[in-house]
Structures are given as C-alpha cells and as structure tokens.
Protein backbone atom coordinates (compact mmCIF):
# COMPACT_ATOMS: atom_id res chain seq x y z
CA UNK A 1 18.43 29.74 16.88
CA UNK A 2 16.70 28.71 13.16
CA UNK A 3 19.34 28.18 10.61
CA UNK A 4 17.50 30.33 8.46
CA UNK A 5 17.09 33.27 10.82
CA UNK A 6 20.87 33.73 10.80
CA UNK A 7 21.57 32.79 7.63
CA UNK A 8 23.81 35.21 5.82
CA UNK A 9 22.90 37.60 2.47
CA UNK A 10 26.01 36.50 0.50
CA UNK A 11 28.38 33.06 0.10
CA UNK A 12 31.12 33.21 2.59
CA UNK A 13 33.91 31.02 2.33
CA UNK A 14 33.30 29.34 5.62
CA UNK A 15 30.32 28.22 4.82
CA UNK A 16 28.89 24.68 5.87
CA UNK A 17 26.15 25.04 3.57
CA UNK A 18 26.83 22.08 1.02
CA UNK A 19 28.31 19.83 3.50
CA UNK A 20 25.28 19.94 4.73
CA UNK A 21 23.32 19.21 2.04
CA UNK A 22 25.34 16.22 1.16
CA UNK A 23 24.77 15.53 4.82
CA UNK A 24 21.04 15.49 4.30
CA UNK A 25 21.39 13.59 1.19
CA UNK A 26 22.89 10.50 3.10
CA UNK A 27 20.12 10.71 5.27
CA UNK A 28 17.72 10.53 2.72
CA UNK A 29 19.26 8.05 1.30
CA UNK A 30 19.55 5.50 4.17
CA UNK A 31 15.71 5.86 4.98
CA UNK A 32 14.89 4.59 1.13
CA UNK A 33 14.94 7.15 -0.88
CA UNK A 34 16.41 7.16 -4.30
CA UNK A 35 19.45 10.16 -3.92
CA UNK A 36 22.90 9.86 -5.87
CA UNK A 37 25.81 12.24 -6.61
CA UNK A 38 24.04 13.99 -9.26
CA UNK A 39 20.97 14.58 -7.45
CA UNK A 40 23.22 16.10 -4.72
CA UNK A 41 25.15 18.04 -7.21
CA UNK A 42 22.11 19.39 -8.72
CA UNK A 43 20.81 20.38 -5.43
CA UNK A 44 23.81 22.64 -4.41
CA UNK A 45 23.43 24.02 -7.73
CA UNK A 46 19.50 24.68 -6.87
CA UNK A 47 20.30 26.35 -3.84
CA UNK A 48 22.93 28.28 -5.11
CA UNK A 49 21.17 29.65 -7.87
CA UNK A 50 17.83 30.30 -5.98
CA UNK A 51 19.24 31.53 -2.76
CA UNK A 52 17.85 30.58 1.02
CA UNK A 53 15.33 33.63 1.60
CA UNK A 54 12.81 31.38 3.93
CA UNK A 55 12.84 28.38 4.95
CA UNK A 56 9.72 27.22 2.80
CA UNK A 57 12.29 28.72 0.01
CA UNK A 58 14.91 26.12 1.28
CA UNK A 59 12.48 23.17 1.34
CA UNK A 60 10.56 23.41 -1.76
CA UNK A 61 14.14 23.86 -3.58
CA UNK A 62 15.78 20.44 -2.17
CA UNK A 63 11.96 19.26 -2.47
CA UNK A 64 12.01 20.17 -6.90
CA UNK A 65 15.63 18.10 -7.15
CA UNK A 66 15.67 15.41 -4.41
CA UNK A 67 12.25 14.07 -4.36
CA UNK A 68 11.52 12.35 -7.60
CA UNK A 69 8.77 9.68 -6.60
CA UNK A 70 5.09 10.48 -4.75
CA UNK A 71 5.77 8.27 -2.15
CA UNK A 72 8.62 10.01 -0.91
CA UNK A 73 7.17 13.17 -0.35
CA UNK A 74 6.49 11.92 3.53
CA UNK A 75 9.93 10.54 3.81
CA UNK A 76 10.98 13.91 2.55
CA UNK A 77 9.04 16.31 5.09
CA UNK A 78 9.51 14.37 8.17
CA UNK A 79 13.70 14.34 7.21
CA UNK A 80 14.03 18.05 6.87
CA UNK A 81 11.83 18.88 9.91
CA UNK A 82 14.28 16.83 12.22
CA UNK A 83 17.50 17.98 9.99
CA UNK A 84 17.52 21.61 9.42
CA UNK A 85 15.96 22.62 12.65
CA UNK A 86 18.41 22.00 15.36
CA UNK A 87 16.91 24.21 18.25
CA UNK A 88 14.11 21.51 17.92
CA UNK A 89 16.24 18.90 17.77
CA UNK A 90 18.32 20.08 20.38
CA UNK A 91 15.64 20.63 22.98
CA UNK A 92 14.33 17.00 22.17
CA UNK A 93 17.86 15.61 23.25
CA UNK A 94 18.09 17.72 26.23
CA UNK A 95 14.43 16.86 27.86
CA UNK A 96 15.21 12.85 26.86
CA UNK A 97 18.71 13.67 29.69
CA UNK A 98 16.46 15.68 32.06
CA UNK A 99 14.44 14.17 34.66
CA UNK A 100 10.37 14.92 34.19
CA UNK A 101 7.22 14.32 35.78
CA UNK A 102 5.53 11.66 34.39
CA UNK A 103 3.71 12.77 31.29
CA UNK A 104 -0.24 12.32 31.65
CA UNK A 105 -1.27 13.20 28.58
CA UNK A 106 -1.73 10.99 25.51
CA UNK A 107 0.92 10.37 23.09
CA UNK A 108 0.29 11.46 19.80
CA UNK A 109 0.34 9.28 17.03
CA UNK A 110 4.17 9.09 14.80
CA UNK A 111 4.61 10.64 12.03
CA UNK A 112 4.70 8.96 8.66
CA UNK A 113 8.49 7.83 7.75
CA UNK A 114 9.54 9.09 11.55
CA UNK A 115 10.74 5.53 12.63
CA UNK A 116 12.87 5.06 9.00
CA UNK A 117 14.09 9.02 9.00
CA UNK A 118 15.19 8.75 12.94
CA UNK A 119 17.17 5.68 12.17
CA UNK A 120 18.94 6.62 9.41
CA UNK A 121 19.95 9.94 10.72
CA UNK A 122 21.38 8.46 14.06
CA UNK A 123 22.95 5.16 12.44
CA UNK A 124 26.56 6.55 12.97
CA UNK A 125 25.99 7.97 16.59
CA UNK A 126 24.58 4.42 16.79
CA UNK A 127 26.73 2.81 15.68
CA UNK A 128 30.05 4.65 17.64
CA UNK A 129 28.01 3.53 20.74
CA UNK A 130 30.46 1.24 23.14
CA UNK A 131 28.97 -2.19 23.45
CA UNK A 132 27.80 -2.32 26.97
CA UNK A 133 28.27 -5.63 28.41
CA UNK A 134 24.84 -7.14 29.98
CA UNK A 135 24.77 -9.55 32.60
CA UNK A 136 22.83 -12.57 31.13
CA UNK A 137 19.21 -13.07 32.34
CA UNK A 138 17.03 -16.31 32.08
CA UNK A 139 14.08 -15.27 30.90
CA UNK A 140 10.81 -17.73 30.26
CA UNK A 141 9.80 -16.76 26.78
CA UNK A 142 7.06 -18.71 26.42
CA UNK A 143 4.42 -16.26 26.35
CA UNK A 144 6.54 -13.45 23.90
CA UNK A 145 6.51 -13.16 20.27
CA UNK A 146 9.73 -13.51 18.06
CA UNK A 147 10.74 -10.13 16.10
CA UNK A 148 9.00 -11.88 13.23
CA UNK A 149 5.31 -11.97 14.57
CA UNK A 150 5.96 -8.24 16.09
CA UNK A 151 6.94 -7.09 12.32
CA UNK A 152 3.50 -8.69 10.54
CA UNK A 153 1.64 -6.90 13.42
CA UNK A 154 3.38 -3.99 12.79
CA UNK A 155 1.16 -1.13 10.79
CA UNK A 156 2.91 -0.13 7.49
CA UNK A 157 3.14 3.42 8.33
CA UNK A 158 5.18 3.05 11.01
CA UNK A 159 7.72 0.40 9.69
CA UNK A 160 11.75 1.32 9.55
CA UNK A 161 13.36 1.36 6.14
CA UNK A 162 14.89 -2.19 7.03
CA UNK A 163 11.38 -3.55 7.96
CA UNK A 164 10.10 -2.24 4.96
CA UNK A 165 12.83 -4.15 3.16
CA UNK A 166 11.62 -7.63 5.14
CA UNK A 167 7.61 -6.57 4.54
CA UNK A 168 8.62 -7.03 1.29
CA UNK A 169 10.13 -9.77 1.26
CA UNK A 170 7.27 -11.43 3.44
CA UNK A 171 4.58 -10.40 0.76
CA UNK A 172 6.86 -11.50 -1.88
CA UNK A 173 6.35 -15.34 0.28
CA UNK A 174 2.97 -14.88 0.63
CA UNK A 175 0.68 -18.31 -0.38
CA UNK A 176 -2.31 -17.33 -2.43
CA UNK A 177 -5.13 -20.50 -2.33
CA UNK A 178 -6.07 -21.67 -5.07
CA UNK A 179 -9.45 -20.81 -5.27
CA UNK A 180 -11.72 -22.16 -8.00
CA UNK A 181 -15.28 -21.46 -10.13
CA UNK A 182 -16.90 -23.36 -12.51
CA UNK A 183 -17.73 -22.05 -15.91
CA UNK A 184 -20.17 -23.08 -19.12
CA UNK A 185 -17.30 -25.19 -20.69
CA UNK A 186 -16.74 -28.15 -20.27
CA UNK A 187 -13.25 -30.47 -20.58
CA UNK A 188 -12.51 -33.78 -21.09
CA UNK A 189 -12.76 -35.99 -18.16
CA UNK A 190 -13.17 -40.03 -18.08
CA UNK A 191 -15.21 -39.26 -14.81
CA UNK A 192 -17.08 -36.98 -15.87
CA UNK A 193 -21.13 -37.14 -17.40
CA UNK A 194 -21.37 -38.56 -20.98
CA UNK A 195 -20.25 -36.46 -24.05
CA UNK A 196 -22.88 -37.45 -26.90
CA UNK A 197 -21.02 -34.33 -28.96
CA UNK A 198 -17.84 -36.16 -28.64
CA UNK A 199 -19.01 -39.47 -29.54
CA UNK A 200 -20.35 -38.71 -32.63
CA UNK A 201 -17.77 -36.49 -33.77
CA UNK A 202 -14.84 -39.66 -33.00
CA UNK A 203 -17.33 -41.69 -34.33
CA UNK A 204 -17.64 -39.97 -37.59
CA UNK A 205 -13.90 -40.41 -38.48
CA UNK A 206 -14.43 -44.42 -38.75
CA UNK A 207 -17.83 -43.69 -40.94
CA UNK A 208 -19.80 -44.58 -38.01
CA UNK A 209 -17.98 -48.18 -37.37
CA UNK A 210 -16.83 -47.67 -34.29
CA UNK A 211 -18.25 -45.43 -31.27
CA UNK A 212 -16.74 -45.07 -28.13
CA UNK A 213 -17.56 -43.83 -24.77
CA UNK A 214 -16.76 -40.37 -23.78
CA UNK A 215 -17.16 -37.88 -20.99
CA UNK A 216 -17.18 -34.67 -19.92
CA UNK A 217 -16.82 -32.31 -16.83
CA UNK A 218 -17.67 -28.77 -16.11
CA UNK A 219 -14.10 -27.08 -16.75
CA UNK A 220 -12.93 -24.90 -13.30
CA UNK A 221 -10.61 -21.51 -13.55
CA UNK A 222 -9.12 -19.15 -11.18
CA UNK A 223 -11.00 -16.49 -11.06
CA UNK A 224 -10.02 -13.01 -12.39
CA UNK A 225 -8.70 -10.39 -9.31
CA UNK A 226 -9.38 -6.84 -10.01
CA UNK A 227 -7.72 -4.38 -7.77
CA UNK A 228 -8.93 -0.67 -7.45
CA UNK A 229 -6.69 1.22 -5.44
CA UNK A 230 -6.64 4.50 -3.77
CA UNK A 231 -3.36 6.73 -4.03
CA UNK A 232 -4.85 9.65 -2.82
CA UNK A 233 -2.85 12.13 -0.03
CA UNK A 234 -4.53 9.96 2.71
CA UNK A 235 -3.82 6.98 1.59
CA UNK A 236 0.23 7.97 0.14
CA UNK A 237 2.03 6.19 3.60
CA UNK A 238 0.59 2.75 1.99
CA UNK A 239 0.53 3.59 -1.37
CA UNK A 240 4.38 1.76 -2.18
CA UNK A 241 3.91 -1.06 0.13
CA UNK A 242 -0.08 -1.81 -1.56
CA UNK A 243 1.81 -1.92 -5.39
CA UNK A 244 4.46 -4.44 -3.85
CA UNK A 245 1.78 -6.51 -3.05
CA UNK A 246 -0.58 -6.35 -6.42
CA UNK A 247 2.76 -7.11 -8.13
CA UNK A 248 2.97 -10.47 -6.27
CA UNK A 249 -0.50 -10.90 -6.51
CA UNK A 250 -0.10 -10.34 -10.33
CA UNK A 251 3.35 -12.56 -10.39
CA UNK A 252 1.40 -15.66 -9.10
CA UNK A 253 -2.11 -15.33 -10.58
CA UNK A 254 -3.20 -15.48 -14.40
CA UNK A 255 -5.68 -12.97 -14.60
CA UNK A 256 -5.04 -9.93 -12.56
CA UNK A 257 -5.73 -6.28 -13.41
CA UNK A 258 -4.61 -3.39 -11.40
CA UNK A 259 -6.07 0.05 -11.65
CA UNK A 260 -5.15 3.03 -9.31
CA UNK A 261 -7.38 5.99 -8.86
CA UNK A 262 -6.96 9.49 -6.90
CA UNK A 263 -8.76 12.34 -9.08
CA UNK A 264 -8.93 10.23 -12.43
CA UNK A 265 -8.95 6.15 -13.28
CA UNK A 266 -5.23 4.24 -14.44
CA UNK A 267 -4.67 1.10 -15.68
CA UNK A 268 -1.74 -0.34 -14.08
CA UNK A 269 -2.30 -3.77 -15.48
CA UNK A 270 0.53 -3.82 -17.78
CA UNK A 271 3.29 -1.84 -15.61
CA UNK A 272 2.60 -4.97 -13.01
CA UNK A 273 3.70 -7.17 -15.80
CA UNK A 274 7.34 -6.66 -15.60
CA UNK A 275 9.34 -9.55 -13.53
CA UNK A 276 11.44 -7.17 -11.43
CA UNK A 277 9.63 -5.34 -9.04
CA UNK A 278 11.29 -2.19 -9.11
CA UNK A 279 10.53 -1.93 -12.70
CA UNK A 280 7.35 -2.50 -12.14
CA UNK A 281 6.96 0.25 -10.06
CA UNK A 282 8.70 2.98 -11.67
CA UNK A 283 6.59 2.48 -14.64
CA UNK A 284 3.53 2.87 -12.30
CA UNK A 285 5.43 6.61 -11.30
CA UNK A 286 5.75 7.15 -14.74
CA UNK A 287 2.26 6.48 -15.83
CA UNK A 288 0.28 7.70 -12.91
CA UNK A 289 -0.01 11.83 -12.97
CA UNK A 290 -2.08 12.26 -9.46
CA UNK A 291 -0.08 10.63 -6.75
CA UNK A 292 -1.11 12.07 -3.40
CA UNK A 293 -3.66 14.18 -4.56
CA UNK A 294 -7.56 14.83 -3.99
CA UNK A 295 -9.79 11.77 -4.16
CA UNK A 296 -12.63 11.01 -6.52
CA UNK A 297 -14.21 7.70 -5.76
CA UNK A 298 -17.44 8.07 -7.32
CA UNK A 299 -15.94 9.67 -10.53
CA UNK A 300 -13.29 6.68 -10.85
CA UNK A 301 -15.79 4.04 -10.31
CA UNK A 302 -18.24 5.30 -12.64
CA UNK A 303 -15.43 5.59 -15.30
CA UNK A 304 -14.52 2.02 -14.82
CA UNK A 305 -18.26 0.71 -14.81
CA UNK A 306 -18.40 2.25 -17.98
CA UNK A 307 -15.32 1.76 -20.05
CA UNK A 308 -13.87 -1.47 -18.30
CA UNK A 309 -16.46 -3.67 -16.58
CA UNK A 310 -17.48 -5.58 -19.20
CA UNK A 311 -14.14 -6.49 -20.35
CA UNK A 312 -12.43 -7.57 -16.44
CA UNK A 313 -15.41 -8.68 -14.75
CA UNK A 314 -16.10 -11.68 -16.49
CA UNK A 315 -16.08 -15.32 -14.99
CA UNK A 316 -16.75 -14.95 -11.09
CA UNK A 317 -14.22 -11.97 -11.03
CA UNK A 318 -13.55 -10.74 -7.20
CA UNK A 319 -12.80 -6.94 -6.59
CA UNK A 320 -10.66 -5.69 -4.29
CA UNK A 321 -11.24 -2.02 -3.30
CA UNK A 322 -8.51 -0.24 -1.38
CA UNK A 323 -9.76 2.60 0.25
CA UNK A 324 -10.11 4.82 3.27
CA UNK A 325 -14.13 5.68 1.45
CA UNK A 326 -13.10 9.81 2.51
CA UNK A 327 -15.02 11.22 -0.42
CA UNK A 328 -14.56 14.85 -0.71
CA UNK A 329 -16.99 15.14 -3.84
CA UNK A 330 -20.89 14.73 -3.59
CA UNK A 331 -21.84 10.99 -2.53
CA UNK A 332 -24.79 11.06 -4.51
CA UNK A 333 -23.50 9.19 -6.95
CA UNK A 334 -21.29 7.03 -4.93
CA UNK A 335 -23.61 4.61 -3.69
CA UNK A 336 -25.22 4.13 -7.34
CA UNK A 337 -21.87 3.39 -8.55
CA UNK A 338 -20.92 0.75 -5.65
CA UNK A 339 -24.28 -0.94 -6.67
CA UNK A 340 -23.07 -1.62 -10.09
CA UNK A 341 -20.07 -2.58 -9.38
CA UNK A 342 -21.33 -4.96 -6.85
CA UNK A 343 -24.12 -6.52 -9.24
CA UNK A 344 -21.05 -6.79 -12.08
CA UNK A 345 -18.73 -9.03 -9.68
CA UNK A 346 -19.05 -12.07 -8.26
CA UNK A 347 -17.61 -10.76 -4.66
CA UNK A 348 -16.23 -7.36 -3.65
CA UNK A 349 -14.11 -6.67 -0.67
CA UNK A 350 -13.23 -3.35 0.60
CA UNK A 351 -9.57 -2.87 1.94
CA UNK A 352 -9.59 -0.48 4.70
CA UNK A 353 -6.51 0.97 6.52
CA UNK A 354 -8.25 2.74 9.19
CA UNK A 355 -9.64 -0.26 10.89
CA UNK A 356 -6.34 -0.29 12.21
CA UNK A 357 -7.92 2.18 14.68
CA UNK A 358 -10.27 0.46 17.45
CA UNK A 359 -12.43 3.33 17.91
CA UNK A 360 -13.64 3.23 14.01
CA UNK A 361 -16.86 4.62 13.48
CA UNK A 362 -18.57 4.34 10.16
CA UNK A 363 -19.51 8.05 10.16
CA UNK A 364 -17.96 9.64 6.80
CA UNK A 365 -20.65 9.75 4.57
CA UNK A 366 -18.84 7.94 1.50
CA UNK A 367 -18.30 5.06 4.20
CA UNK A 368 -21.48 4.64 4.80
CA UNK A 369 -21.97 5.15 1.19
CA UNK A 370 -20.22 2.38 0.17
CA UNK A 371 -20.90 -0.42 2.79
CA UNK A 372 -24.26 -1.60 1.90
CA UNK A 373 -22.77 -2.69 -1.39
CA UNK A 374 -20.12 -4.91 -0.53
CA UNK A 375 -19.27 -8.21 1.15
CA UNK A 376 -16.51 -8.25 2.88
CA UNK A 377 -15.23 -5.00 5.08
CA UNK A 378 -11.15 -5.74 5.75
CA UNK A 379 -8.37 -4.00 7.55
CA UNK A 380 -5.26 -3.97 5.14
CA UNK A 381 -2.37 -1.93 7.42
CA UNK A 382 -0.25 -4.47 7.94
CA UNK A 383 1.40 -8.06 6.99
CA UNK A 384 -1.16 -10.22 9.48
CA UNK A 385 -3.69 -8.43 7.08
CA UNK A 386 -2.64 -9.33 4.17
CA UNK A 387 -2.45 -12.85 4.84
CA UNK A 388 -5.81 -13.12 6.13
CA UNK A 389 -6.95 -11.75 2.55
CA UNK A 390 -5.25 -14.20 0.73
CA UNK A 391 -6.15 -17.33 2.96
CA UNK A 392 -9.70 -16.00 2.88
CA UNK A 393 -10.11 -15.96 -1.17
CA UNK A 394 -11.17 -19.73 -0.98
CA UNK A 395 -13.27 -19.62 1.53
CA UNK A 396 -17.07 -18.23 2.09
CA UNK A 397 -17.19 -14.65 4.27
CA UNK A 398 -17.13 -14.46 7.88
CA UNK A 399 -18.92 -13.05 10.09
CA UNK A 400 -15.86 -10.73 11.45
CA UNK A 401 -15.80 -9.14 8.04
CA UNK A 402 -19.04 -8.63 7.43
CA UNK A 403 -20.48 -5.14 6.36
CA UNK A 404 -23.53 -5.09 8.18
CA UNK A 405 -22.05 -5.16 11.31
CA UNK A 406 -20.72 -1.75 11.04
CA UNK A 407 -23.89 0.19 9.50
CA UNK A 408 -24.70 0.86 13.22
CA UNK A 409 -22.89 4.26 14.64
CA UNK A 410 -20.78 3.29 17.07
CA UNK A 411 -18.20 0.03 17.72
CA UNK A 412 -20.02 -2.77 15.78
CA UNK A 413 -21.00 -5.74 18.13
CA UNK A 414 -19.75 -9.32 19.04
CA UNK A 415 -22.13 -10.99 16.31
C-alpha cells in the first residue's frame, strides 16, 4: 500500500516519519547531491509545518528545502520515486526472484540519475553482501576493453555518481592542441622577411651611422573559443558535466568566453575564472536564473549577435554551440541568426547530444534550421566525444562531421 494512502491525520509518537527523511537524505547525499544536517533539519521542520496531504504535497516540500541546484532536480525525482514508494519497489524485488518468460519487448531507455540513485540507496545491502568465493577462470582478454575505455564510451546521462567523479577527473586531463592563426602583426624574428620600419627606427638612435639588418614574421595566436551552451530542461542531464568541461577548457586556454542560454543570454565568462572548480560552478547557479527551463535559441543568438559579437569574435574565433536545436519558438528567425553568426566566426561547430542515438533524423525544424550554417555537426554525450573535439581543433573538418551529410531525411550516408 502507498505511504501516503495510510498516512495518519495527526503526529503519533510511533512515527517513522523523520527517520525516514534523514534516511532519504543519506541517499541523496551519496548520489551527489549537496544535503547536510541543516538541510535535513529544515526539512522535518517543512514537513511538519506543512503536513503530508498528497504525495505531490510531500515531494514539492522536501523538493523547496533539499534541492538547492538545477541540476539536481533529476537526481531528486528519480530518488523519491524509488524511496517513498515501496509497493513499487517491492514488486521490482519480487519479479527480479521470480522466474519469467523471456521478455520480448524492448527495454526502455534509464532514467536520468537512475544508475547514481540505485547505487547509493543499496550501498549498505551491498555492502553486508558475503563475499562469495569464485573459482578462478583464465580468460583471453585480448579482444575486451579495460573499465577505463567502457567509462569514456559511457553516455553522461547514465554515469554513477563515482563515474561522474572519474569523468571529471578525465576532462580535467584532457590535452587541448595547440592550434594556431596568423594575424596582421607582425614580431620580431631573425628568419623572418626584412623589417625596413625597424631599421630605420635602430638606425635613427646612432644619427643614421650605423644600420643593421632586421626582420620580421607574421605573429601567430591561439585563437579565441566561444562556447554557447544550452541549459534548457532537455538538455539539464548534461548541463553539470558540459560546465566541468568549459572550466578546463577556460583553465588551459587564454581567451575563452562562456555564455549559457535557456529563455535569455548569460555571460559565464567570469564565473569560469575561478581556480577551483566548484567555485566556479556555484557562481554559475548563482548567476544563471533559467536552469531547466524553456529554450529560446533564436532569441539568445540574436542577443549575442548584437550586443557581443563584435567584442569575442575577433581573430579567427571558433564557436562552439551546444545544443539539442529543439526550438519551441518560431524558426523564422533562427536560420537568419545562424547565418550571422556563421559569417562573424572563423569556424562554428555544433555540439549535439542526441547523435548519441543511431536512428537520428534531422527532422525538428530548428535542426534543420541550423545545419546549413555550420561546419562541423558533433556528438558531445560522452568522454570519447570530448576528446575527439579537442584533438580536432587543429586540424581541417572531416568528412564524418560534416553538415551536409545530414540535410537528407533519413540516416545520412557512408560519404
């Protein structure tokens, strides 16, 4: 029976009510989110005050206290369905004992935070298991993978609180080329062309006496990243992992700006700043007011074509676009606004997590939208991703990447 079906009118003094909260609380806690004794406090406090009349009651009261970043919200939802519904639970348990026929249909995809939430709520039972003794097996490994390749292969969304941890130390690792363009000025360089400018001005502190050679070379910088990201709803289960890389990105490059959009435009440039990464990030909370809300591409690229193009884009800046493209405004726009963006950069790449899926199609109209105007189409779901974007900065685009291939409904073709 549902917990809150039977739940009683009044306090009794039996009641397992805050033990189970603090319960909870560990749970939450162990799959990564941020819950301490006063949060748990406050919570038994919350419930006591506003009462359990329904279950959406129940939720959206340990929701208000315990939740305090965006990105938890999943983490959140997918904890309480699995904690404070036991007949579920408890039918789950009894059908993994019970011997079925073979299930035909397909599974369904998991659940944000369901790998990271079932872990940390079965850790003790886990861990109380006895350690069965297995007899040892030779095995020829030389066709497997070692847990490390499985975990860069691994989509984001689906990660464990602990792989989460090592993602992030992996993108912390991750080598970024060092990828060159030539500008107007020029440096000093004995192999370089001659430097008449130079001459005459070293030759006009002896009064013309003495002139000596110099030279000259075009001078070569790294060129400005921008990042636009997406933390809309669809895009919230990659929304923590995607800042933990732009703050590497930022920690190893000169000039990197970072700007987040969901229904309005934020510069995150100068949260990224700050050496410790958790900083980093809870000033992006702090300064970004639509976390895993609506999306308005068109609106937030327009907005930065106009107020920040001209001062980012400058000297053979690439642009990064993170984005699933699911425009739920009118695309007129859209496609204008790609255009200028495009023309303002010297390359854009569009990040996108659902080519994780192989049946993509290119149907949404902001996707198809968006892809004539940009030159390199990505997948960005999981560490192997990742890496393939940084090794590729320094290098010209591909044909696996390229755009065109999937303006075509249907699976693009072997080019």
């Amino acid at each position: 029976m549902d917990k809150f079906q039977s739940a009683p009118k009044v306090a009794v003094p039996d009641g397992r009510i805050a033990d189970n909260i603090v319960y909870f609380a560990r749970t939450l806690r162990k799959a990564g989110m941020r819950v301490g004794p006063s949060s748990v406090k406050d919570a038994i406090e919350a419930v006591l005050a506003a009462g359990i009349g329904s279950r959406e009651d129940f939720y959206w009261t340990l929701h208000a206290v315990l939740v305090t970043r965006y990105e938890d919200h999943a983490t959140f939802d997918e904890a309480f369905r699995l904690f404070w519904k036991s007949r579920e639970l408890i039918e789950k348990m009894i059908a993994m004992f019970s011997p079925v026929a073979p299930e035909s249909r397909e599974r369904q995809k998991p659940r944000a935070a369901e790998s990271r939430v079932a872990d940390a709520m079965f850790e003790g039972h886990q861990k109380n298991q006895p350690v069965s003794e297995m007899p040892e097996i030779e095995i020829d490994a030389r066709f497997t993978v070692s847990g490390n390749e499985v975990l860069r292969g691994k989509d984001f969304a689906q990660m464990t609180a602990a792989e989460i941890s090592d993602a992030k130390r992996a993108i912390a690792g991750l080598q970024l080329p060092f990828d060159t363009v030539r500008t107007r000025r020029h440096q000093p360089d004995t192999r370089g062309r001659a430097d008449p400018r130079a001459m005459m001005r070293s030759a006009a502190r002896t009064g013309g006496e003495l002139i000596l050679p110099k030279f000259r070379s075009p001078r070569e910088i790294s060129p400005p990243i921008v990042v636009l990201a997406d933390i809309s709803g669809s895009m919230s289960q990659y929304t923590r992992i995607f800042l933990h890389f732009l703050h590497a990105l930022t920690e190893k490059r000169r000039h990197v700006h970072t700007f987040v959009f969901g229904t309005r435009l934020t510069n995150l440039t100068r949260q990224m700043r700050h050496r410790d990464p958790d900083a980093a990030l809870a000033d992006c909370s702090a300064a970004v007011k639509d976390w895993s809300g609506g999306t308005r591409i068109g609106d937030a690229l327009h907005e930065f074509n106009r107020l920040w193009s001209r001062r980012v884009l400058g000297q053979g800046a690439v642009v990064l676009l993170i984005t699933d493209g699911l425009e739920r405004d009118d695309v007129a726009g859209l496609s204008e606004e790609m255009a200028r963006l495009h023309r303002s950069c010297r390359r854009l790449i569009w990040l996108n997590p659902l080519l994780r899926f192989e049946g993509f199609e290119a149907r949404a109209r902001g996707v198809r939208a968006m892809l004539p105007h940009v030159d390199e189409f990505r997948a960005v779901h999981n560490l192997d991703a990742l890496a393939d974007l940084c090794a590729s900065l320094d290098r010209r685009t591909t044909a696996d990447v390229d755009p065109r291939r999937w303006l075509g409904i249907g699976r693009p073709q072997a080019a």
